[in-house]
N, C-alpha and C. Protein backbone atom coordinates (compact mmCIF):
# COMPACT_ATOMS: atom_id res chain seq x y z
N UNK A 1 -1.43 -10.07 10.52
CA UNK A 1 -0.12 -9.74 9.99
C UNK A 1 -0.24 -9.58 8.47
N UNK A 2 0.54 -8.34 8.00
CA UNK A 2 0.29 -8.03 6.26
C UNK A 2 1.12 -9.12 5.82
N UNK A 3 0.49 -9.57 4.42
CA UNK A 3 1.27 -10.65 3.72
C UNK A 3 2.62 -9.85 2.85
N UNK A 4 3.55 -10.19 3.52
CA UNK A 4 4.80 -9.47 2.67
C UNK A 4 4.49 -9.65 1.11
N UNK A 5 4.71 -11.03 0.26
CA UNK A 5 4.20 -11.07 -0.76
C UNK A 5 3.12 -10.10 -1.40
N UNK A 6 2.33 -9.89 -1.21
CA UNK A 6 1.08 -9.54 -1.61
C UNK A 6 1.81 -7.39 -1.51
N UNK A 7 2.14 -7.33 -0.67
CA UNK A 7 2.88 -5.73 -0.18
C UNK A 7 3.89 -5.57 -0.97
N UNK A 8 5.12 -6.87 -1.13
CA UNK A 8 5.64 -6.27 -1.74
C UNK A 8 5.33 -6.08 -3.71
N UNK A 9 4.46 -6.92 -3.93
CA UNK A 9 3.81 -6.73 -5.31
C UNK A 9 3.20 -5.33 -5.84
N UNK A 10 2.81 -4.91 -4.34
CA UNK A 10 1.81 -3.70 -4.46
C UNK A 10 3.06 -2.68 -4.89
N UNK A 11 3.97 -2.93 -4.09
CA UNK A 11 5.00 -1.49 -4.22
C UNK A 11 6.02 -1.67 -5.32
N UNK A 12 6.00 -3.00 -5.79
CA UNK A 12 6.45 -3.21 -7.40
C UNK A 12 6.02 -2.56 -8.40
N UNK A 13 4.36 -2.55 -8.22
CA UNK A 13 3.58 -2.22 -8.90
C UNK A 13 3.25 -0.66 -8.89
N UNK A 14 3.41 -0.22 -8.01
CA UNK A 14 3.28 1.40 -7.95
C UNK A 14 4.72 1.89 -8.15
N UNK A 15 5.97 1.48 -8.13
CA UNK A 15 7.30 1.77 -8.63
C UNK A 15 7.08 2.15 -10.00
N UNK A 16 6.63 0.92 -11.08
CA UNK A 16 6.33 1.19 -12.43
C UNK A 16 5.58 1.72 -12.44
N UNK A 17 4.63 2.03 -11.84
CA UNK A 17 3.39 2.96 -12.44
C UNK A 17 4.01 4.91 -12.12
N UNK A 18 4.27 4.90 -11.03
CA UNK A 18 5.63 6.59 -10.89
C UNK A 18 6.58 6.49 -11.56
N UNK A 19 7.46 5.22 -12.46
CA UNK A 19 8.54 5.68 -13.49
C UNK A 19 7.85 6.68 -14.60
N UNK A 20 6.18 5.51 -15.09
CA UNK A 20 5.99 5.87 -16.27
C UNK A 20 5.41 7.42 -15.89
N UNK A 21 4.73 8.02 -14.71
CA UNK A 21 4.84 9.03 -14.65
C UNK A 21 5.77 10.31 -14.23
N UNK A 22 7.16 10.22 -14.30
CA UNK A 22 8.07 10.58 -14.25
C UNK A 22 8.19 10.90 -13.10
N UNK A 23 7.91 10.07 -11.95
CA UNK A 23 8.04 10.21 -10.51
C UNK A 23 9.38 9.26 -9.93
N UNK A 24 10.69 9.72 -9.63
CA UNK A 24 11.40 8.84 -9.88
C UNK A 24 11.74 9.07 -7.84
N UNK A 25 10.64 8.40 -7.35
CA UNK A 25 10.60 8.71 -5.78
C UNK A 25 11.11 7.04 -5.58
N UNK A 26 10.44 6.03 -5.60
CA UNK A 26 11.00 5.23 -4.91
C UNK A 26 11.72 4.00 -6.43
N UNK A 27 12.27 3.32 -5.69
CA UNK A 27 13.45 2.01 -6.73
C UNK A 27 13.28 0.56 -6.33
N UNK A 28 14.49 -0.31 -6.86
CA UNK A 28 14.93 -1.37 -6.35
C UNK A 28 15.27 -1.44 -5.31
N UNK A 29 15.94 -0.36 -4.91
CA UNK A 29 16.55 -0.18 -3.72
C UNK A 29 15.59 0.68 -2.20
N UNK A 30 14.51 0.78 -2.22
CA UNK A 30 14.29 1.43 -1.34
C UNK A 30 12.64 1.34 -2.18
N UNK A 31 12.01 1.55 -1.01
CA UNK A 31 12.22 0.14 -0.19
C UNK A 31 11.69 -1.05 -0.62
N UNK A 32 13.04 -2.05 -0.25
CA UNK A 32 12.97 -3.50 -0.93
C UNK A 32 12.66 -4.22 -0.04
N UNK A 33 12.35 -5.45 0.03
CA UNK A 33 11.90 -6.31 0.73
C UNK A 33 12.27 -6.53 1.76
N UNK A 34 13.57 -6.45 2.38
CA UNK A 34 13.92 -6.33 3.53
C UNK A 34 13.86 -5.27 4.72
N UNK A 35 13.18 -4.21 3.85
CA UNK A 35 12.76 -3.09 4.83
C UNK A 35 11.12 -3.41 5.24
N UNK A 36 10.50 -3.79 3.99
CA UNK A 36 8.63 -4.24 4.43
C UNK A 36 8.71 -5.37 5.15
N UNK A 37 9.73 -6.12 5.24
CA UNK A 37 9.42 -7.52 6.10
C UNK A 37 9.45 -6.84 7.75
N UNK A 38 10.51 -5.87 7.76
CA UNK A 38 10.73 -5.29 8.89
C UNK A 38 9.77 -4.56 9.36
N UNK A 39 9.23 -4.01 8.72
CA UNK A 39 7.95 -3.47 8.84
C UNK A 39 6.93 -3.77 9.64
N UNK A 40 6.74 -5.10 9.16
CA UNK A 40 6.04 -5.85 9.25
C UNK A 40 5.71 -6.68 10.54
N UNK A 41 7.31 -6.92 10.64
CA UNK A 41 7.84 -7.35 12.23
C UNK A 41 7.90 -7.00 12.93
N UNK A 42 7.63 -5.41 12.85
CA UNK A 42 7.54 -4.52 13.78
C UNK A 42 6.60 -4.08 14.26
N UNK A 43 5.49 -4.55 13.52
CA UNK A 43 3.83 -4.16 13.88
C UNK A 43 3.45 -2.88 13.23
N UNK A 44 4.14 -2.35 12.09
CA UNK A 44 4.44 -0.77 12.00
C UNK A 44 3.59 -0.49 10.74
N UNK A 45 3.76 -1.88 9.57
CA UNK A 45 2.59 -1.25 8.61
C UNK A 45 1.44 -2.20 8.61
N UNK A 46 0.35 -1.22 7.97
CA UNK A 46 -1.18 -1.24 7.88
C UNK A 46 -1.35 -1.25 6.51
N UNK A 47 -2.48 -2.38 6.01
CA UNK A 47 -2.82 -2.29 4.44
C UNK A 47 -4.45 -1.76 4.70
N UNK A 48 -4.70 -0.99 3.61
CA UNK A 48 -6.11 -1.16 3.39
C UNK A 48 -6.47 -1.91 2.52
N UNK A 49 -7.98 -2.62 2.52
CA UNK A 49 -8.60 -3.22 1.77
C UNK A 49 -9.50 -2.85 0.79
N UNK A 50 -9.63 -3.11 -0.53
CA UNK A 50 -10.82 -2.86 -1.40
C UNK A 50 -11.17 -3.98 -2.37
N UNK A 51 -12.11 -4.47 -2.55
CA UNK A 51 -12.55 -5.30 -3.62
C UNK A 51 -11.76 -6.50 -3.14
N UNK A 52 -11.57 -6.85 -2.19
CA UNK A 52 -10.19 -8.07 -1.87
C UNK A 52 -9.07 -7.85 -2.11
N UNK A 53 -8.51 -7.22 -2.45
CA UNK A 53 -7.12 -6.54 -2.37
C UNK A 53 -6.59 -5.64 -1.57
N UNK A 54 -5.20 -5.88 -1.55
CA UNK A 54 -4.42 -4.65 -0.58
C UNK A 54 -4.44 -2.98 -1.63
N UNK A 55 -5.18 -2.62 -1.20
CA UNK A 55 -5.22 -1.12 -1.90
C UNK A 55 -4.45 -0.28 -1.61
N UNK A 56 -3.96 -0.32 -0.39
CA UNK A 56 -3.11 0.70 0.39
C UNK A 56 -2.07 0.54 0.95
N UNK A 57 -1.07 0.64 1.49
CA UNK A 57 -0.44 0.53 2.50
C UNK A 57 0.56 1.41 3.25
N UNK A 58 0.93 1.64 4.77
CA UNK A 58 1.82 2.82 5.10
C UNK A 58 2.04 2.07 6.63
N UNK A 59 3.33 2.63 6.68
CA UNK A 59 4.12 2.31 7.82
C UNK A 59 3.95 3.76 9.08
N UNK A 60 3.60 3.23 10.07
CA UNK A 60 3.14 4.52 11.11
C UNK A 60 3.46 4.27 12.53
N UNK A 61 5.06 5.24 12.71
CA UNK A 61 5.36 4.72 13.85
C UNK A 61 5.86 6.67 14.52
N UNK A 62 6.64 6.51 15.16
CA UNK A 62 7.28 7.84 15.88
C UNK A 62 8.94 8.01 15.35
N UNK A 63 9.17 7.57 14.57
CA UNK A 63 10.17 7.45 14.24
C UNK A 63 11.01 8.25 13.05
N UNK A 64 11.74 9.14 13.05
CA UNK A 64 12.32 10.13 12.40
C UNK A 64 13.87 10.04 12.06
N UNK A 65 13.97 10.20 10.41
CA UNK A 65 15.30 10.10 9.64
C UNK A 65 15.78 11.21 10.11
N UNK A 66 17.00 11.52 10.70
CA UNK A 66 18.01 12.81 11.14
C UNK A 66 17.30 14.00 10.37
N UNK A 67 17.55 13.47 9.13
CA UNK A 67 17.15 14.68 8.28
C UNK A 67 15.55 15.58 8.67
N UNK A 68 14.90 14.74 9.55
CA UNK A 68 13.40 15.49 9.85
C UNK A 68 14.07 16.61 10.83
N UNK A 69 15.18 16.88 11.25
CA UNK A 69 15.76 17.43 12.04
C UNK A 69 16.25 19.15 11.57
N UNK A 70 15.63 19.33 9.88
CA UNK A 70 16.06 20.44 9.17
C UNK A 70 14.33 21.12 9.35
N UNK A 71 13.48 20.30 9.64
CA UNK A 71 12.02 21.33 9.86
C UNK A 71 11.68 22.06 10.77
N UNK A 72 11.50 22.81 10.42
CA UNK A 72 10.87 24.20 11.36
C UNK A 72 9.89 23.79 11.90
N UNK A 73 9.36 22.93 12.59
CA UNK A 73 8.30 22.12 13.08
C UNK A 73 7.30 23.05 13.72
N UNK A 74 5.94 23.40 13.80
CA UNK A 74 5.23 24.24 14.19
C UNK A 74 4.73 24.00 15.01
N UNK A 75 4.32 22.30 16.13
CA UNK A 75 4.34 22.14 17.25
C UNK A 75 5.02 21.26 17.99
N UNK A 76 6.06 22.20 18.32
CA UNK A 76 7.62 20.80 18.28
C UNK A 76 7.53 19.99 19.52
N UNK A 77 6.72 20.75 20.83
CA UNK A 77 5.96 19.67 21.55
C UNK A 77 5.08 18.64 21.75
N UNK A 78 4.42 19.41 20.84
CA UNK A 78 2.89 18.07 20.79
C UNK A 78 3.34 16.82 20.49
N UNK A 79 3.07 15.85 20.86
CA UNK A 79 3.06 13.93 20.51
C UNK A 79 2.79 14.05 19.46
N UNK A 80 3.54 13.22 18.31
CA UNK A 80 3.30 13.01 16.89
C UNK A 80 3.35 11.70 16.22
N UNK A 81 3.36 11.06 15.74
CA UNK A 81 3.12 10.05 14.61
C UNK A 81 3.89 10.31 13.41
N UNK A 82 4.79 9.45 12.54
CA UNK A 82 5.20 9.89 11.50
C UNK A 82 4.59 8.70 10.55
N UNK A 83 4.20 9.35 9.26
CA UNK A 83 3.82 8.40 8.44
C UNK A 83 4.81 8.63 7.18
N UNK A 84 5.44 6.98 7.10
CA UNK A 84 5.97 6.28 6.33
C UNK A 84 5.42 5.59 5.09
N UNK A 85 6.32 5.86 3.64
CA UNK A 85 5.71 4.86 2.50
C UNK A 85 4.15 4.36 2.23
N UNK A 86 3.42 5.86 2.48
CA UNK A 86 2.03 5.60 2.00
C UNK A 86 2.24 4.99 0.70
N UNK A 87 1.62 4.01 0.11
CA UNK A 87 1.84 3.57 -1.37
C UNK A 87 0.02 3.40 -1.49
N UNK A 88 -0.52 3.59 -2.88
CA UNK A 88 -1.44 3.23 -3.29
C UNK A 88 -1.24 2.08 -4.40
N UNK A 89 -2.31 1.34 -4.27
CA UNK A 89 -1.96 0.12 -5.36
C UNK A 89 -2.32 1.13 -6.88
N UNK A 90 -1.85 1.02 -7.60
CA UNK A 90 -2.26 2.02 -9.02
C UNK A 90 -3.56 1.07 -9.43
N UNK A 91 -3.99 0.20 -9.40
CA UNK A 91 -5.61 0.05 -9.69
C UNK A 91 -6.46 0.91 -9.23
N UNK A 92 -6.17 1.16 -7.85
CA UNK A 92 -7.25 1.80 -6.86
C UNK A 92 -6.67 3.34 -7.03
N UNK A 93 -5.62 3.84 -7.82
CA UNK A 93 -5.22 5.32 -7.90
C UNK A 93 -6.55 5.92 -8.44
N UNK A 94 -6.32 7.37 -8.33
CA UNK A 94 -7.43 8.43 -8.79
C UNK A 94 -9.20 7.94 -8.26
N UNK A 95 -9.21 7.10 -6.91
CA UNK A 95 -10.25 6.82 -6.63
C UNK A 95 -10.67 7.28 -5.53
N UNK A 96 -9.72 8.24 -4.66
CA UNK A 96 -9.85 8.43 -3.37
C UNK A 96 -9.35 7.85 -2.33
N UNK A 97 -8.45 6.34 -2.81
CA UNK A 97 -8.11 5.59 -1.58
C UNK A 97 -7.16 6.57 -1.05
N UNK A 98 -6.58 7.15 -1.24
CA UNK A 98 -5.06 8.01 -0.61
C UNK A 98 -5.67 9.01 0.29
N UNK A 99 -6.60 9.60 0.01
CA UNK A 99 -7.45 10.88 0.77
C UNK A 99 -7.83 9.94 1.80
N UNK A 100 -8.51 8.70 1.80
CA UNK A 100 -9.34 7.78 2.57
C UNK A 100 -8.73 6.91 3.83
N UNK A 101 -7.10 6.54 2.99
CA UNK A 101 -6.25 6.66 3.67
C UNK A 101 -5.78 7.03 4.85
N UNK A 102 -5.49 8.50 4.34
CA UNK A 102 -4.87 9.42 5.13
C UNK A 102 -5.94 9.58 6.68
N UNK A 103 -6.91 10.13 5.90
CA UNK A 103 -8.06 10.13 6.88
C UNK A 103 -8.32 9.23 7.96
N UNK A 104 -8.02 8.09 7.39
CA UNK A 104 -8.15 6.46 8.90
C UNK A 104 -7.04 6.61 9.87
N UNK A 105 -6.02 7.35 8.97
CA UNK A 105 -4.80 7.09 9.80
C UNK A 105 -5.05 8.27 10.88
N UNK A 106 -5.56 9.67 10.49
CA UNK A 106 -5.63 10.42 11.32
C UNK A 106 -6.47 10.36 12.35
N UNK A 107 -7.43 9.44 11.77
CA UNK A 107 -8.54 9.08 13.31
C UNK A 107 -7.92 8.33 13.87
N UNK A 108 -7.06 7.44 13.21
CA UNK A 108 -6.65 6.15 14.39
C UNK A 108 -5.57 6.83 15.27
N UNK A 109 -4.78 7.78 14.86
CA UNK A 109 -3.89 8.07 15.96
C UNK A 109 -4.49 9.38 16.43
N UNK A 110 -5.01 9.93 16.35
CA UNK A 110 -5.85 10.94 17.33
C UNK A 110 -6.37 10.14 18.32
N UNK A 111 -7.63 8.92 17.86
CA UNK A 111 -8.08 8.22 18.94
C UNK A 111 -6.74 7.31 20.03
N UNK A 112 -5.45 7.81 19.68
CA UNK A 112 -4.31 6.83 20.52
C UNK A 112 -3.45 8.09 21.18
N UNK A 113 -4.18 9.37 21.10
CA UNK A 113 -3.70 10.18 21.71
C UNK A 113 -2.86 11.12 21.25
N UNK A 114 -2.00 11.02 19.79
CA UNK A 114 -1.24 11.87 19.31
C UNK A 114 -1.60 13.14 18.71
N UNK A 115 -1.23 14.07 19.17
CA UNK A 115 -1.69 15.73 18.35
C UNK A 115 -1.55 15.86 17.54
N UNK A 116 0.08 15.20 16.29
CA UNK A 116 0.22 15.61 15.27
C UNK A 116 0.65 15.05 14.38
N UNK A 117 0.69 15.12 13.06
CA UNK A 117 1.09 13.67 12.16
C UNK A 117 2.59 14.63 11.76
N UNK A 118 3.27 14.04 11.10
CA UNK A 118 4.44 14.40 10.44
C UNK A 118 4.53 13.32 9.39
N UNK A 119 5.54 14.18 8.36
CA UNK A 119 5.37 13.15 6.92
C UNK A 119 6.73 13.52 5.72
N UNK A 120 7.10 13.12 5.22
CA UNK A 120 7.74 13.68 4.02
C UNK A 120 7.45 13.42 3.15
N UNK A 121 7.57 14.18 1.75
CA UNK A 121 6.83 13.92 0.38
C UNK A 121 8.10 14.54 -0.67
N UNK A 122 7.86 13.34 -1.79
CA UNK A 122 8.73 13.83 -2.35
C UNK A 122 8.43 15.16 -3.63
N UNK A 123 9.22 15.96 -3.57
CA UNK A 123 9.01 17.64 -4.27
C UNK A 123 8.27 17.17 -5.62
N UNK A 124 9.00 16.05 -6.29
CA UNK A 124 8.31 15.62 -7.65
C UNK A 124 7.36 14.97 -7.96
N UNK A 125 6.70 14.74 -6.40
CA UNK A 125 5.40 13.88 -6.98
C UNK A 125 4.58 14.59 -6.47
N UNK A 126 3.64 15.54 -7.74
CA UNK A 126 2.57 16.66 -7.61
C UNK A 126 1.50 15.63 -6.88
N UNK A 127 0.98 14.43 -7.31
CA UNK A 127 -0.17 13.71 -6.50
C UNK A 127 -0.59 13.64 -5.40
N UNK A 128 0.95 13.21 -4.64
CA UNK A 128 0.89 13.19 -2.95
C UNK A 128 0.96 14.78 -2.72
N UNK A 129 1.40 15.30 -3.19
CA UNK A 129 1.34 17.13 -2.75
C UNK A 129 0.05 17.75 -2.70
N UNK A 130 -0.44 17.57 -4.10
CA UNK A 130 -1.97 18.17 -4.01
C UNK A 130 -2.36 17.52 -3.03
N UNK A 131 -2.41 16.50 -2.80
CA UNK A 131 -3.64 15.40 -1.69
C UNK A 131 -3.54 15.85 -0.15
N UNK A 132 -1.95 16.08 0.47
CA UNK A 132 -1.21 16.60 1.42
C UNK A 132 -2.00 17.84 1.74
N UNK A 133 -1.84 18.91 0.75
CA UNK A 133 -2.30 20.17 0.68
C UNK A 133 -3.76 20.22 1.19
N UNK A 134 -4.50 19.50 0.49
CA UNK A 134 -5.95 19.45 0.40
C UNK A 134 -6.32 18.88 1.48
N UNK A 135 -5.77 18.34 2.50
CA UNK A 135 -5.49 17.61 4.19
C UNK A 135 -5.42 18.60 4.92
N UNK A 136 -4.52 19.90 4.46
CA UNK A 136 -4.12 20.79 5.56
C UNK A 136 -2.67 20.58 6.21
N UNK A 137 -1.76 19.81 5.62
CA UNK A 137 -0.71 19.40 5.98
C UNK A 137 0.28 21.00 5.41
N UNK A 138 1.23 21.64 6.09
CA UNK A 138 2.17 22.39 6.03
C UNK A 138 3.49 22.09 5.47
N UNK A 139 4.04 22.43 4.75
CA UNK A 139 5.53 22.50 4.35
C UNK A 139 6.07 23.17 5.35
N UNK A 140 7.06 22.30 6.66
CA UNK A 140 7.89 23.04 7.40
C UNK A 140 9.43 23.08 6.89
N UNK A 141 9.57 22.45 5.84
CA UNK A 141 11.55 22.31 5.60
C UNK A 141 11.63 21.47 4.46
N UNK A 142 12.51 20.85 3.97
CA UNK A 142 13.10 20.14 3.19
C UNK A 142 14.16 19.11 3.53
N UNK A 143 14.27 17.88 2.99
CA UNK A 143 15.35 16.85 3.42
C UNK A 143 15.66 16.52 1.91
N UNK A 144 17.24 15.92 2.05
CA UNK A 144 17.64 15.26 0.75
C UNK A 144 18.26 14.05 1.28
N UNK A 145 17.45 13.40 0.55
CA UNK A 145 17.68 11.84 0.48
C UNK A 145 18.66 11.71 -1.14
N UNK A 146 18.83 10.19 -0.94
CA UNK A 146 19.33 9.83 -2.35
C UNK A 146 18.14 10.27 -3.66
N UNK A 147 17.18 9.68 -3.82
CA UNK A 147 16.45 10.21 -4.86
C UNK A 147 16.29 11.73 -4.93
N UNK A 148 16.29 12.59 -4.04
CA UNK A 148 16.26 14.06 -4.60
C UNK A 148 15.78 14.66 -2.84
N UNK A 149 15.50 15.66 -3.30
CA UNK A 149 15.01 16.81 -2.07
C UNK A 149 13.20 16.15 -1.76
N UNK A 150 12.63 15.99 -0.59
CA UNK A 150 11.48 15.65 -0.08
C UNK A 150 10.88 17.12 0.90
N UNK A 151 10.10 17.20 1.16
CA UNK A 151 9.52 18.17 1.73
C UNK A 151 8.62 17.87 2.91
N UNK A 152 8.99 17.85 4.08
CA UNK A 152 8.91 17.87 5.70
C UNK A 152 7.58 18.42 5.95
N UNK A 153 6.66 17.59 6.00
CA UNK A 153 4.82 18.33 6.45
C UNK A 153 4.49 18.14 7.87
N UNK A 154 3.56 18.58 8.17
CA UNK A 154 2.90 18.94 9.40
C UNK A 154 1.17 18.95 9.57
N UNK A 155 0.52 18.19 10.55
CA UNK A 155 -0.51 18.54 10.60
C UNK A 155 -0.60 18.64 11.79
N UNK A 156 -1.41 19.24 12.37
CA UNK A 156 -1.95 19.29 14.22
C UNK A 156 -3.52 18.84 14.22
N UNK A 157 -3.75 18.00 14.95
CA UNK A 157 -4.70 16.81 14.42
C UNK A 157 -5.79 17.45 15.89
């Protein structure tokens, strides 16, 4: 079981590190501690490890905000996976954990049978976009949340 403490430090810590880069994707409010505990309880998020620390973490279940409901989805049959609140710890940023990431997650649910990942990203954070892109992940639509417009991806795994 992930140590809430320790998770929610990580996503404290990557909050300030996207203000100072004018990434104004996640807050106080979202998501706060009462959504990672849930998380948590739910069996739903996964940390990665590096150097003894939580380097990573993302919530990965089947589960879709209404708003995933505006994508043009490109295999609207296939079994999918949605991945939730990838966060990188900003120590371990610009090192590859996010590419490395992504990558575990796609073997682990391929090897559990699912065809396709689904994801949203937010429009203003070029990081997760390039990285997305460089995956092979598709822009099928757009959603607006409170922080701004996010952009609805696709991979077929």
């Amino acid at each position: 079981m992930a140590d809430l403490d320790g998770v929610f430090r990580l996503f404290t810590a990557a909050i300030a590190e996207m203000n100072r880069n004018n990434i104004p994707q996640w807050d106080e409010l979202y998501p706060d501690r009462a959504i990672l505990s849930e998380d948590i309880e739910k069996n739903q998020l996964f940390v990665g490890m590096a150097e003894g620390e939580i380097a990573s973490v993302y919530v990965l279940n089947s589960e879709c905000d209404e708003e995933y409901k505006n994508g043009d989805w490109r295999y609207p049959n296939a079994s999918f996976c949605v991945i939730h609140r990838l966060c990188v710890n900003p120590k371990f940023q610009n090192r590859g954990i996010g590419n490395l990431t992504m990558r575990h997650i796609e073997a682990q649910i391929k090897q559990e049978g699912f065809e396709s990942v689904r994801l949203d990203a937010f429009t203003r954070n070029p990081y997760a976009l390039k990285m997305y892109d460089k995956l092979g992940y598709v822009i099928v639509g757009t959603a607006d949340w409170r922080k701004g417009r996010f952009f609805l991806m696709e991979k077929k795994l």
